[in-house]
C-alpha atoms as a PDB file:
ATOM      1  CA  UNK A   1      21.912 159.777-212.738  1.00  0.00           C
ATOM      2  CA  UNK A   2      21.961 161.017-209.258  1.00  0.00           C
ATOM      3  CA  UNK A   3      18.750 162.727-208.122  1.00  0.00           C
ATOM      4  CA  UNK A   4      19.159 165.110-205.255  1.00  0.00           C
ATOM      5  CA  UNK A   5      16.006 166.198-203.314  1.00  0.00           C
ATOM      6  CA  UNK A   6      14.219 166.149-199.806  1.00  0.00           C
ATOM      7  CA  UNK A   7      14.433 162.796-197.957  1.00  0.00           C
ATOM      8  CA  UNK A   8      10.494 161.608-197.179  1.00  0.00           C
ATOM      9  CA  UNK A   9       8.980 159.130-194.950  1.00  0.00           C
ATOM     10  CA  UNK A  10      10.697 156.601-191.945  1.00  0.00           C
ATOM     11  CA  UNK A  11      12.190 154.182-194.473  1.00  0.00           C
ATOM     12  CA  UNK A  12      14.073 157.057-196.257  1.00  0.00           C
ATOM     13  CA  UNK A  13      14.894 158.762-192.444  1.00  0.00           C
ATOM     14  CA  UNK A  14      16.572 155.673-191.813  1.00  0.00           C
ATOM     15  CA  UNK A  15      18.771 154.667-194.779  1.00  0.00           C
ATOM     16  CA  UNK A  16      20.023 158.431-193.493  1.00  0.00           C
ATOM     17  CA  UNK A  17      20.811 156.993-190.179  1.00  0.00           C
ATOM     18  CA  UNK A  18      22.081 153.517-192.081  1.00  0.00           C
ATOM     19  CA  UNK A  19      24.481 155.247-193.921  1.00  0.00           C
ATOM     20  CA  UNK A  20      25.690 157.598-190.801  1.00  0.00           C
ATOM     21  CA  UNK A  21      26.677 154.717-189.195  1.00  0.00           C
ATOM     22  CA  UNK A  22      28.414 152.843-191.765  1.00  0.00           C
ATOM     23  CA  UNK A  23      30.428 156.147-192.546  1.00  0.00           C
ATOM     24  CA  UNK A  24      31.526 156.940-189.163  1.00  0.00           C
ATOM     25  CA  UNK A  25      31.286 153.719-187.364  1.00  0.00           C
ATOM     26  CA  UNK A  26      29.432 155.187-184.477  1.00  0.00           C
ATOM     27  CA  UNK A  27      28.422 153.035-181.525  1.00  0.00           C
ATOM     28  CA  UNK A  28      24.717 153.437-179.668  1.00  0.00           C
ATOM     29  CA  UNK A  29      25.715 156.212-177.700  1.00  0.00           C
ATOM     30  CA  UNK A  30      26.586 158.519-180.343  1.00  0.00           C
ATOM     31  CA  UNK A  31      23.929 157.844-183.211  1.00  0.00           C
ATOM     32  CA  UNK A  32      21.161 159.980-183.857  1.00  0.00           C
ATOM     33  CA  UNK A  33      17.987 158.332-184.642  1.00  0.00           C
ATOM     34  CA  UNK A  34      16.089 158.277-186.853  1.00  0.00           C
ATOM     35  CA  UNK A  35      13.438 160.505-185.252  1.00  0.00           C
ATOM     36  CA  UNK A  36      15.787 163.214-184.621  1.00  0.00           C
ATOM     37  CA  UNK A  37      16.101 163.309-188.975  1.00  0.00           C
ATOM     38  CA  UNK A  38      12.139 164.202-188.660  1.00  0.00           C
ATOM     39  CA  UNK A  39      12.368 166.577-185.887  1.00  0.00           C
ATOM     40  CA  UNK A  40      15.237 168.481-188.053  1.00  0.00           C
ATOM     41  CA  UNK A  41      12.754 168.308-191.194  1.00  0.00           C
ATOM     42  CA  UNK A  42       9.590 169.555-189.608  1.00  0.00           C
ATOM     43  CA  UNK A  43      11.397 172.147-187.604  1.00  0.00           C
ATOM     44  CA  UNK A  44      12.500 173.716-190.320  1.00  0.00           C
ATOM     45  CA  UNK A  45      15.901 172.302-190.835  1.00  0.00           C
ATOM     46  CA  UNK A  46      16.963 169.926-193.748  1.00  0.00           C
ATOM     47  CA  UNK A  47      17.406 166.176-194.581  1.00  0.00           C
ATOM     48  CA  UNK A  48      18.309 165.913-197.965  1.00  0.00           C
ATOM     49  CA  UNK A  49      19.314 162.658-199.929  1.00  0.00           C
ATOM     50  CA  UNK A  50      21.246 161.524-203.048  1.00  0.00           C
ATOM     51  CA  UNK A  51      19.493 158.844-204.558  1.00  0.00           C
ATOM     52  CA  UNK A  52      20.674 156.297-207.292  1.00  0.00           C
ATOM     53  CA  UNK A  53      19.170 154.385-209.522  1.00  0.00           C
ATOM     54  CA  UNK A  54      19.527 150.413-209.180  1.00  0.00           C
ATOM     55  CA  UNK A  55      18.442 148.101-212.163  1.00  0.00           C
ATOM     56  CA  UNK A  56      16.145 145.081-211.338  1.00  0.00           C
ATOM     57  CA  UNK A  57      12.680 143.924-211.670  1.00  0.00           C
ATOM     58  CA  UNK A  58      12.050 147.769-210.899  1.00  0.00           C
ATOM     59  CA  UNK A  59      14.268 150.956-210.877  1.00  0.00           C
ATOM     60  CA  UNK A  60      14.566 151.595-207.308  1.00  0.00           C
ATOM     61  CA  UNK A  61      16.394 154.716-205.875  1.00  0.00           C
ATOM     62  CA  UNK A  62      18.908 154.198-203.400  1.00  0.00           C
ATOM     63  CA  UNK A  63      20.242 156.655-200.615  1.00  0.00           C
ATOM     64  CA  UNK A  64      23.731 157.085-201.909  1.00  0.00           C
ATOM     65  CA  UNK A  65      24.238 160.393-199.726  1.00  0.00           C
ATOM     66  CA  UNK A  66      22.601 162.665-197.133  1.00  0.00           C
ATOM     67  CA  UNK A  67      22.868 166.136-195.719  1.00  0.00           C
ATOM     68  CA  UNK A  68      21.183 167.057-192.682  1.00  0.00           C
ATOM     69  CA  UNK A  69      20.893 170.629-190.911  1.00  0.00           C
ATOM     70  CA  UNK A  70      18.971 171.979-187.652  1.00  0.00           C
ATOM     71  CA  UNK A  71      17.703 175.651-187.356  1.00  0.00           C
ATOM     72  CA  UNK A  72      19.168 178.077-185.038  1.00  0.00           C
ATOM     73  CA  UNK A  73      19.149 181.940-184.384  1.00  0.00           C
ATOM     74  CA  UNK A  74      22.248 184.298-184.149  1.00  0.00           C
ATOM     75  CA  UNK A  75      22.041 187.703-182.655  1.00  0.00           C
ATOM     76  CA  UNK A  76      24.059 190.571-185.123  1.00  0.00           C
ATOM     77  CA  UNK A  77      24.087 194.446-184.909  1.00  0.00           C
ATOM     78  CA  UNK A  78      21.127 193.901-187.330  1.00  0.00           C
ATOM     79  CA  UNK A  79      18.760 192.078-184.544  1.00  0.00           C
ATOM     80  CA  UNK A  80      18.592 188.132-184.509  1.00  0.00           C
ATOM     81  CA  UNK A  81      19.603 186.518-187.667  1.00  0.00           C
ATOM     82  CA  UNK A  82      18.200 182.773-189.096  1.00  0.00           C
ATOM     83  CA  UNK A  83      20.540 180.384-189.887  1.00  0.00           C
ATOM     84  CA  UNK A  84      20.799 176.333-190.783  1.00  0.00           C
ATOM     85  CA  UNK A  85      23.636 174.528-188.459  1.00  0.00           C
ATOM     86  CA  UNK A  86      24.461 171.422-191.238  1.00  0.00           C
ATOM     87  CA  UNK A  87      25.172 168.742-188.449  1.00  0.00           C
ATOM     88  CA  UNK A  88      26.019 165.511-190.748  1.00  0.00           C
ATOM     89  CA  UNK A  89      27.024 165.336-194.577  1.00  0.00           C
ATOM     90  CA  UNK A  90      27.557 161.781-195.901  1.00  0.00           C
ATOM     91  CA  UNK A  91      28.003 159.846-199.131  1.00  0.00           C
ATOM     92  CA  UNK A  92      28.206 156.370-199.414  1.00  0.00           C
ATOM     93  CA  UNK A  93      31.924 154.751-199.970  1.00  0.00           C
ATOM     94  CA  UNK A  94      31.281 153.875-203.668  1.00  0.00           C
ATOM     95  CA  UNK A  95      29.900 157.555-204.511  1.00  0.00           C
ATOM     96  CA  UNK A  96      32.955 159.582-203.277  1.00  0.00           C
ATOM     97  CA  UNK A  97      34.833 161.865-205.267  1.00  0.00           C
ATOM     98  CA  UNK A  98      32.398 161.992-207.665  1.00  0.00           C
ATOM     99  CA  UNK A  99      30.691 165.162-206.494  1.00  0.00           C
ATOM    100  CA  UNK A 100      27.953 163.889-204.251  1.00  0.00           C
ATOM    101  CA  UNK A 101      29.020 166.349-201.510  1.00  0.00           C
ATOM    102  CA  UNK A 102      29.007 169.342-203.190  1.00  0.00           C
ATOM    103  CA  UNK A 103      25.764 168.661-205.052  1.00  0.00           C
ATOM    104  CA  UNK A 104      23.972 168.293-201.677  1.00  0.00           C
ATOM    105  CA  UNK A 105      25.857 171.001-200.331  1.00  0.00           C
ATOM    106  CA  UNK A 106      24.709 173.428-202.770  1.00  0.00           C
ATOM    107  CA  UNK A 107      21.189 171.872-202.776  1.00  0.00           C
ATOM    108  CA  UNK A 108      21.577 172.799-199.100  1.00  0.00           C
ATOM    109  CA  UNK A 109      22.122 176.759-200.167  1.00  0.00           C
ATOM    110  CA  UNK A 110      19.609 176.696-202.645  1.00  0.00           C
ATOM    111  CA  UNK A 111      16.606 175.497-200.586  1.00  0.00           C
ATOM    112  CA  UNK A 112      17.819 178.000-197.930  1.00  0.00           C
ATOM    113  CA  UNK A 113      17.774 180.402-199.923  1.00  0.00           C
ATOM    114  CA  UNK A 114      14.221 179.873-201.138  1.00  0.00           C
ATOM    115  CA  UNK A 115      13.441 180.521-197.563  1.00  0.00           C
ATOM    116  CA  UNK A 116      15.163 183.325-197.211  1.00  0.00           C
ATOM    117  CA  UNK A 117      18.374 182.020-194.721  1.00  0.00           C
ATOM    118  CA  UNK A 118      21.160 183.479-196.147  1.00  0.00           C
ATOM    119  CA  UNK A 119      23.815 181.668-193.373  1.00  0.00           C
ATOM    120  CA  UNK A 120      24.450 178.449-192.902  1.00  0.00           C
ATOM    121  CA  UNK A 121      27.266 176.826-190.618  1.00  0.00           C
ATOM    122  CA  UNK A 122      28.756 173.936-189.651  1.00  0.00           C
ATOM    123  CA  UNK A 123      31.824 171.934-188.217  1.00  0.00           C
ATOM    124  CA  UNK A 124      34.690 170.056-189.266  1.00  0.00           C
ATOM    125  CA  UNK A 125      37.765 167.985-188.666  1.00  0.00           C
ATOM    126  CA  UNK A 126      40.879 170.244-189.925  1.00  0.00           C
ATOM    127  CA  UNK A 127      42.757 167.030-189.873  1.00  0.00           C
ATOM    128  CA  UNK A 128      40.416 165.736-192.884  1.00  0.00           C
ATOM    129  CA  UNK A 129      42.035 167.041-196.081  1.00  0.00           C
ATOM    130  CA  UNK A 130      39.072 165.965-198.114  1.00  0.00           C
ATOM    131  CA  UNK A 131      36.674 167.950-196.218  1.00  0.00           C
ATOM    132  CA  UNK A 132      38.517 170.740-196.059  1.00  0.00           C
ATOM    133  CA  UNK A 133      38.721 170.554-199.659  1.00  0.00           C
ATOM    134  CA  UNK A 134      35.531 170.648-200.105  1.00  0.00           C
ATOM    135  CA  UNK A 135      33.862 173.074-197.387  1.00  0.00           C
ATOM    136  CA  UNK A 136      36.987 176.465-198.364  1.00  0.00           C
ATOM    137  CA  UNK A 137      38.080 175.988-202.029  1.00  0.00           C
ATOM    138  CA  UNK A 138      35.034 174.433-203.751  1.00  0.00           C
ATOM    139  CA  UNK A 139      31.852 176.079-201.695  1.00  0.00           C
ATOM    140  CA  UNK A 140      33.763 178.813-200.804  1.00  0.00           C
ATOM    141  CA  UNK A 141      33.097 178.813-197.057  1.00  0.00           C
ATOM    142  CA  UNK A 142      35.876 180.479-194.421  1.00  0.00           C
ATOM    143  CA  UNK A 143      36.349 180.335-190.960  1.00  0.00           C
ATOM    144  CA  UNK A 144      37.988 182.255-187.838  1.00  0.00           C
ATOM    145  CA  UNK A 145      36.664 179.700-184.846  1.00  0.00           C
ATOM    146  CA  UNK A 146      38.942 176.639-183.370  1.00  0.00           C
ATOM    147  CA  UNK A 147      36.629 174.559-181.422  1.00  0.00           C
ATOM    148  CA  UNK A 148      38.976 172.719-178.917  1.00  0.00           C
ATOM    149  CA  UNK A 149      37.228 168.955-178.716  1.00  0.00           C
ATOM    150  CA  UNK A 150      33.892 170.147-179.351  1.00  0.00           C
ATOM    151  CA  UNK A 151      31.826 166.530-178.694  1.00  0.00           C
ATOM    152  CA  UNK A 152      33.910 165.485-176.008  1.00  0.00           C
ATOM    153  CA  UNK A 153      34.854 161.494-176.667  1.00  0.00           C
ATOM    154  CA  UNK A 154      33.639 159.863-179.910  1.00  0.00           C
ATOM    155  CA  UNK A 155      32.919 156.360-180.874  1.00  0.00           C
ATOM    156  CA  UNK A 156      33.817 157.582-184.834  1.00  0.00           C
ATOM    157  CA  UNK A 157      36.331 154.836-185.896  1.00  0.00           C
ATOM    158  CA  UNK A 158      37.250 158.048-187.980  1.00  0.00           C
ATOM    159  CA  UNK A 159      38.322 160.132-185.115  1.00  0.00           C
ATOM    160  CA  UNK A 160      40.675 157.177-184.142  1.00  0.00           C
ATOM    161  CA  UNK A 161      40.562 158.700-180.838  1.00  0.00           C
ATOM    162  CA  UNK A 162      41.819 162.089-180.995  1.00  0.00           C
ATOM    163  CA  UNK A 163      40.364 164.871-179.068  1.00  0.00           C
ATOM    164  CA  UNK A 164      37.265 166.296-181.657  1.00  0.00           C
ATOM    165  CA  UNK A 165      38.696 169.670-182.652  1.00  0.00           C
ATOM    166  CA  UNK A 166      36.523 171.258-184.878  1.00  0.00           C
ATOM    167  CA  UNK A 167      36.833 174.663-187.531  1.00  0.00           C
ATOM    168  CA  UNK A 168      34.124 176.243-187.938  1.00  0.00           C
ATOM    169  CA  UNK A 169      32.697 176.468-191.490  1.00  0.00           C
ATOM    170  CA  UNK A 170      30.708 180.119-191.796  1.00  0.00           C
ATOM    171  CA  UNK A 171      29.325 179.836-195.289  1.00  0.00           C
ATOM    172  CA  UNK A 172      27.291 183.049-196.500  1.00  0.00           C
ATOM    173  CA  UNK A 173      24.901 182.112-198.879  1.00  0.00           C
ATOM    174  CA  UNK A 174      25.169 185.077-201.328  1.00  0.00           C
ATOM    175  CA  UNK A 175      28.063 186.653-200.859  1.00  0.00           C
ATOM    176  CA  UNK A 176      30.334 187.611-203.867  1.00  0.00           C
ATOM    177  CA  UNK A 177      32.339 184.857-202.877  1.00  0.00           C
ATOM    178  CA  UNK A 178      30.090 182.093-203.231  1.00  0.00           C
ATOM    179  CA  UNK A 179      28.136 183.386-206.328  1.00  0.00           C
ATOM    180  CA  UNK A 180      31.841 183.793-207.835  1.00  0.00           C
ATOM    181  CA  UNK A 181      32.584 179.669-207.209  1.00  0.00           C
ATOM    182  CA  UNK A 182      29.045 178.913-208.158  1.00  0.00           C
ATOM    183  CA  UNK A 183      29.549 180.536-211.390  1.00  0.00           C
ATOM    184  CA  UNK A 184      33.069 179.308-211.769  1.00  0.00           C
ATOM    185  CA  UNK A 185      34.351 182.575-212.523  1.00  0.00           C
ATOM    186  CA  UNK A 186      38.247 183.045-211.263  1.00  0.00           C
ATOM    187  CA  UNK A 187      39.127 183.346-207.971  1.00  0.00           C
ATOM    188  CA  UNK A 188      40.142 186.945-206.675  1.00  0.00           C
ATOM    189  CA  UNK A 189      44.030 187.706-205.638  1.00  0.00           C
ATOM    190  CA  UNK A 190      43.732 187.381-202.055  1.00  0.00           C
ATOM    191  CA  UNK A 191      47.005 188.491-199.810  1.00  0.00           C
ATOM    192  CA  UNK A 192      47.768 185.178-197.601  1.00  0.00           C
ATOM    193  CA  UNK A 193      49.870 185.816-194.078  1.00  0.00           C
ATOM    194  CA  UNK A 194      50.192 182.494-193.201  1.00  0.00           C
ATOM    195  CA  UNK A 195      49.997 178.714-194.142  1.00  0.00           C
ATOM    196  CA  UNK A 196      48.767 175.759-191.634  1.00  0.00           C
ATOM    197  CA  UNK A 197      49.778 172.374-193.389  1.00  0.00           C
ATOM    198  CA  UNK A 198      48.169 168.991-193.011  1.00  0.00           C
ATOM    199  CA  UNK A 199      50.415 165.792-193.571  1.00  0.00           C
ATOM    200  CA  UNK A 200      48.788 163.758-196.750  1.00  0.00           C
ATOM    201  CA  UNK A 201      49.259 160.499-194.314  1.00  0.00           C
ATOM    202  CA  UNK A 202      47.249 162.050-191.418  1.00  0.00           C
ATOM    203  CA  UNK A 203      44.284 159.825-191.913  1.00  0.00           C
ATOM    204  CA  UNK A 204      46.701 156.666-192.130  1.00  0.00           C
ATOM    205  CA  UNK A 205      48.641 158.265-188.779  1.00  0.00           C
ATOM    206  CA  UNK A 206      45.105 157.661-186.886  1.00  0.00           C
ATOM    207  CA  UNK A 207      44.208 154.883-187.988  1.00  0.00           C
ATOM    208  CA  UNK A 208      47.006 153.067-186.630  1.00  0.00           C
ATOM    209  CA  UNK A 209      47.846 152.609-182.967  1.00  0.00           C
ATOM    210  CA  UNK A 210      51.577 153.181-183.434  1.00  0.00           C
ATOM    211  CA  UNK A 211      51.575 155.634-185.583  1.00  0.00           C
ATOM    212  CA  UNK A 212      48.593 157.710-183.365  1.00  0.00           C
ATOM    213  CA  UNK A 213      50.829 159.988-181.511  1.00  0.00           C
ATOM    214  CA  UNK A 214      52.518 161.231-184.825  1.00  0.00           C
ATOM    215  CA  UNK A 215      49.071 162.371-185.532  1.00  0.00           C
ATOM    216  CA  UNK A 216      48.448 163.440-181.995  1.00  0.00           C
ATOM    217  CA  UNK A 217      51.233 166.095-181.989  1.00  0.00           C
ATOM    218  CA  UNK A 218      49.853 167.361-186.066  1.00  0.00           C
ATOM    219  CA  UNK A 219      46.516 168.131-184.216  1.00  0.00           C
ATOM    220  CA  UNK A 220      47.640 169.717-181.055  1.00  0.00           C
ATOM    221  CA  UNK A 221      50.714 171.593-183.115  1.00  0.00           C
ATOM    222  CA  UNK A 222      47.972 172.959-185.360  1.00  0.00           C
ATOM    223  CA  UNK A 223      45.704 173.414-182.820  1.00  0.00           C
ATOM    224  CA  UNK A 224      47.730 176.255-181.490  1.00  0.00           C
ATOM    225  CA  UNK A 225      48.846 177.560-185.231  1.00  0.00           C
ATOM    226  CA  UNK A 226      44.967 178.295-185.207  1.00  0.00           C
ATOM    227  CA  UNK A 227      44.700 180.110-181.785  1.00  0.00           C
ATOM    228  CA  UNK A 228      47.267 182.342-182.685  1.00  0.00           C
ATOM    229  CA  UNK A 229      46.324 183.360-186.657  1.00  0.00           C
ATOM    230  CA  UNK A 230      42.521 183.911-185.393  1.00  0.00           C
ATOM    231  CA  UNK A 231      43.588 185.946-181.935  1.00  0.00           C
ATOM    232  CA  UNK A 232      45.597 188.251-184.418  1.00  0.00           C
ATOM    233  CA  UNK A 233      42.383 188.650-186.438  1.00  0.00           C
ATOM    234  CA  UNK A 234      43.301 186.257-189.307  1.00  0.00           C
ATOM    235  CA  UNK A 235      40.525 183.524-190.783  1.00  0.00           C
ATOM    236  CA  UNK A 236      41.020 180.796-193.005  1.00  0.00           C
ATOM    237  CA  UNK A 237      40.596 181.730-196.774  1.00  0.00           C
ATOM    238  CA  UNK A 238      41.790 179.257-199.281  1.00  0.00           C
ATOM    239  CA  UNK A 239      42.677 175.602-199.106  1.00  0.00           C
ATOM    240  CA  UNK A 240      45.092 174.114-201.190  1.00  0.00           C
ATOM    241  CA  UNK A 241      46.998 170.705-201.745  1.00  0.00           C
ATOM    242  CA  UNK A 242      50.668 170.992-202.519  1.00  0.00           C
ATOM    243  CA  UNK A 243      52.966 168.677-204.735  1.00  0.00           C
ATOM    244  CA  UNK A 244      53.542 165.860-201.820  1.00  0.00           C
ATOM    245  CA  UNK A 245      49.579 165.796-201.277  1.00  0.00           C
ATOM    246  CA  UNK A 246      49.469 167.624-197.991  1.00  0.00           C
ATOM    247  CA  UNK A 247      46.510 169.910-197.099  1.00  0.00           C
ATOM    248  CA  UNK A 248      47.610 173.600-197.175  1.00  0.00           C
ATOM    249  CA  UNK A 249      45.162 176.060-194.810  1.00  0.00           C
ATOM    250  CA  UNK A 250      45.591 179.814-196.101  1.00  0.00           C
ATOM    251  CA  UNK A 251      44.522 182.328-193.669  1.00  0.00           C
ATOM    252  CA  UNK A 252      44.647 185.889-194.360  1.00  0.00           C
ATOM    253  CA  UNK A 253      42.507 189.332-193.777  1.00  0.00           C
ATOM    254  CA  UNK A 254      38.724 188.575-193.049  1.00  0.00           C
ATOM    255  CA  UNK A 255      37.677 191.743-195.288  1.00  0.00           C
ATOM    256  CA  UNK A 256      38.861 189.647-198.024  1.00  0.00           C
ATOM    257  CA  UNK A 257      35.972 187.630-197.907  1.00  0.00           C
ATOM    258  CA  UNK A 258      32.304 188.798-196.680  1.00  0.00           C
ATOM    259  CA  UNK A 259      31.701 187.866-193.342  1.00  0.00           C
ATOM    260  CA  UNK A 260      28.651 188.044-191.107  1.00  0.00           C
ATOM    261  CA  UNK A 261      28.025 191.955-189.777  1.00  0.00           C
ATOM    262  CA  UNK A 262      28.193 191.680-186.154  1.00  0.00           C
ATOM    263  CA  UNK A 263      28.074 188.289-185.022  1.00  0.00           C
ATOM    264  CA  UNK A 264      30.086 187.474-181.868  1.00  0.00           C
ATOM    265  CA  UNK A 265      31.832 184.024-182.621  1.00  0.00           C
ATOM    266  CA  UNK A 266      34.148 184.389-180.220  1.00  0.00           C
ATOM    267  CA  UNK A 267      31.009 183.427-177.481  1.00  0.00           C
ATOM    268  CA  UNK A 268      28.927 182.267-180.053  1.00  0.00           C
ATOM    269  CA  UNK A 269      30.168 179.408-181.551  1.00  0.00           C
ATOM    270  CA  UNK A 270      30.606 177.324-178.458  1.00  0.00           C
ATOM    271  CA  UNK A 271      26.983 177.132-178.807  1.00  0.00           C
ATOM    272  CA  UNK A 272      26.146 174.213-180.670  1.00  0.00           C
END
C-alpha cells in the first residue's frame, strides 16, 4: 500500500533531497537542500511524498517518491493569475512504472485545487519518452513553449551532457480535458498536423560517449521541429508510442484543448 500525502518534518525533507540525488545523480552545485523543500512548503508550494510500508520490528514508511512545486503569479487578460511551478517529481528505481508518478501528480491537482489554483506548470526533457508519457497522454497536460537549455550545464548523469532543452508542461486543473482522463472517459477526435518522433534508444544514445552525438543531432533536429509547429500556432496534444517503441509528439490546433485566457508564454515562460 502506497500512502500519498504531505511530506513533514527535516528527516522527511531530506529523504526528498536523498532520493533527488540518487535519481539524477546531481553533484553539490546543482542540489537543492533540504531547506529549500521547507521554504517551498511554507510558502505555499508543495512537497508531497509516497511512502511505503517496510516490515520489521515496526512498520515504518519509507519515501518511495516525491513531488515538489513553488508558487508563482502569471498576469492574463483576467488580472494576475496563481499558479504552482512543479520543479522536481521523483520515484525511487524499484517503484517505477507502477503508478507512483501519476498518483502524486494528481495528488498535486487535488490539493491545488482545494486552494483554489487551478494552473499548475512545469518542465521537461522531450528526449524522455517516459515523461512525456506521463505529463500529455495520462494527465492530460499540453504545451506550445521550447525552452532552448533552460538550466544552462547540468551535473544530471541523466542529461549525459546535452544542452537542457525543456517543453513546457501547461496543465489546467479543471479543464474538460483533464476531468475527461481523470474519469477515464474516451479521448475526443482531435485533428493532428504534425508528428515529432523520439528514437526508443535515445536514453541509451546519451548514456554512451560514442553514441552521444547520435543523440545530439535527435535533440537539436527536434529542437527546431518545435520552433517551427509552435511559431505557426501549433501545441503539443497527444503523445503516443508506435510499434518500434519510439515516442510520437502530436501537435495540432490549441482550441482543441483549453488553454490559459491570455497568458503571454511567449515572454513568460523564460521566467522560471
Amino acid at each position: 500500500m502506497i500512502e500519498i500525502r504531505s511530506c513533514d518534518g527535516f528527516d522527511e525533507m531530506q529523504a526528498c533531497v536523498q532520493l533527488q540525488i540518487e535519481t539524477w545523480g546531481y553533484d553539490e552545485s546543482d542540489v537543492t537542500a533540504r531547506k529549500t523543500f521547507m521554504l517551498a512548503q511554507k510558502i505555499g508550494g508543495q512537497v508531497i511524498g509516497a511512502f511505503d510500508s517496510e516490515s520489521g520490528a515496526e512498520s515504518v514508511r519509507k519515501l518511495v517518491g516525491f513531488a515538489m512545486s513553488l508558487p508563482g503569479i502569471k498576469r492574463t487578460q483576467n488580472g494576475p493569475q496563481p499558479y504552482l511551478h512543479s520543479h522536481m517529481l521523483a520515484v525511487r528505481t524499484s517503484h517505477r512504472n507502477r503508478g507512483v508518478g501519476a498518483q502524486l501528480k494528481w495528488e498535486q491537482r487535488r490539493e491545488a485545487l482545494s486552494r483554489g489554483i487551478r494552473r499548475m506548470e512545469w518542465t521537461f526533457d522531450p528526449l524522455v519518452i517516459s515523461n512525456a508519457f506521463l505529463n500529455i497522454h495520462r494527465l492530460g497536460a499540453i504545451s506550445h513553449a521550447y525552452l532552448v537549455d533552460f538550466y544552462g550545464v547540468s551535473s544530471s548523469r541523466l542529461q549525459g551532457g546535452l544542452p537542457t532543452d525543456r517543453l513546457l508542461a501547461e496543465w489546467e486543473l479543471d479543464s474538460p480535458r483533464v476531468e475527461a482522463i481523470l474519469a477515464r472517459h474516451p479521448a475526443a477526435a482531435q485533428s493532428i498536423q504534425d508528428r515529432i518522433v523520439v528514437p526508443a534508444p535515445i536514453d541509451r544514445w546519451k548514456a554512451s560517449e560514442s553514441s552521444r552525438p547520435k543523440a545530439l543531432a535527435v535533440q537539436l533536429e527536434n529542437r527546431q521541429k518545435f520552433q517551427v509547429a509552435f511559431s505557426r500556432g501549433l501545441a503539443v496534444l497527444g503523445f503516443s508510442r508506435d510499434a518500434d517503441g519510439n515516442g510520437v509528439f502530436e501537435l495540432g490546433s490549441p482550441t482543441q484543448a483549453e488553454t490559459n485566457d491570455g497568458s503571454d508564454f511567449s515572454t513568460e515562460s523564460k521566467a522560471f
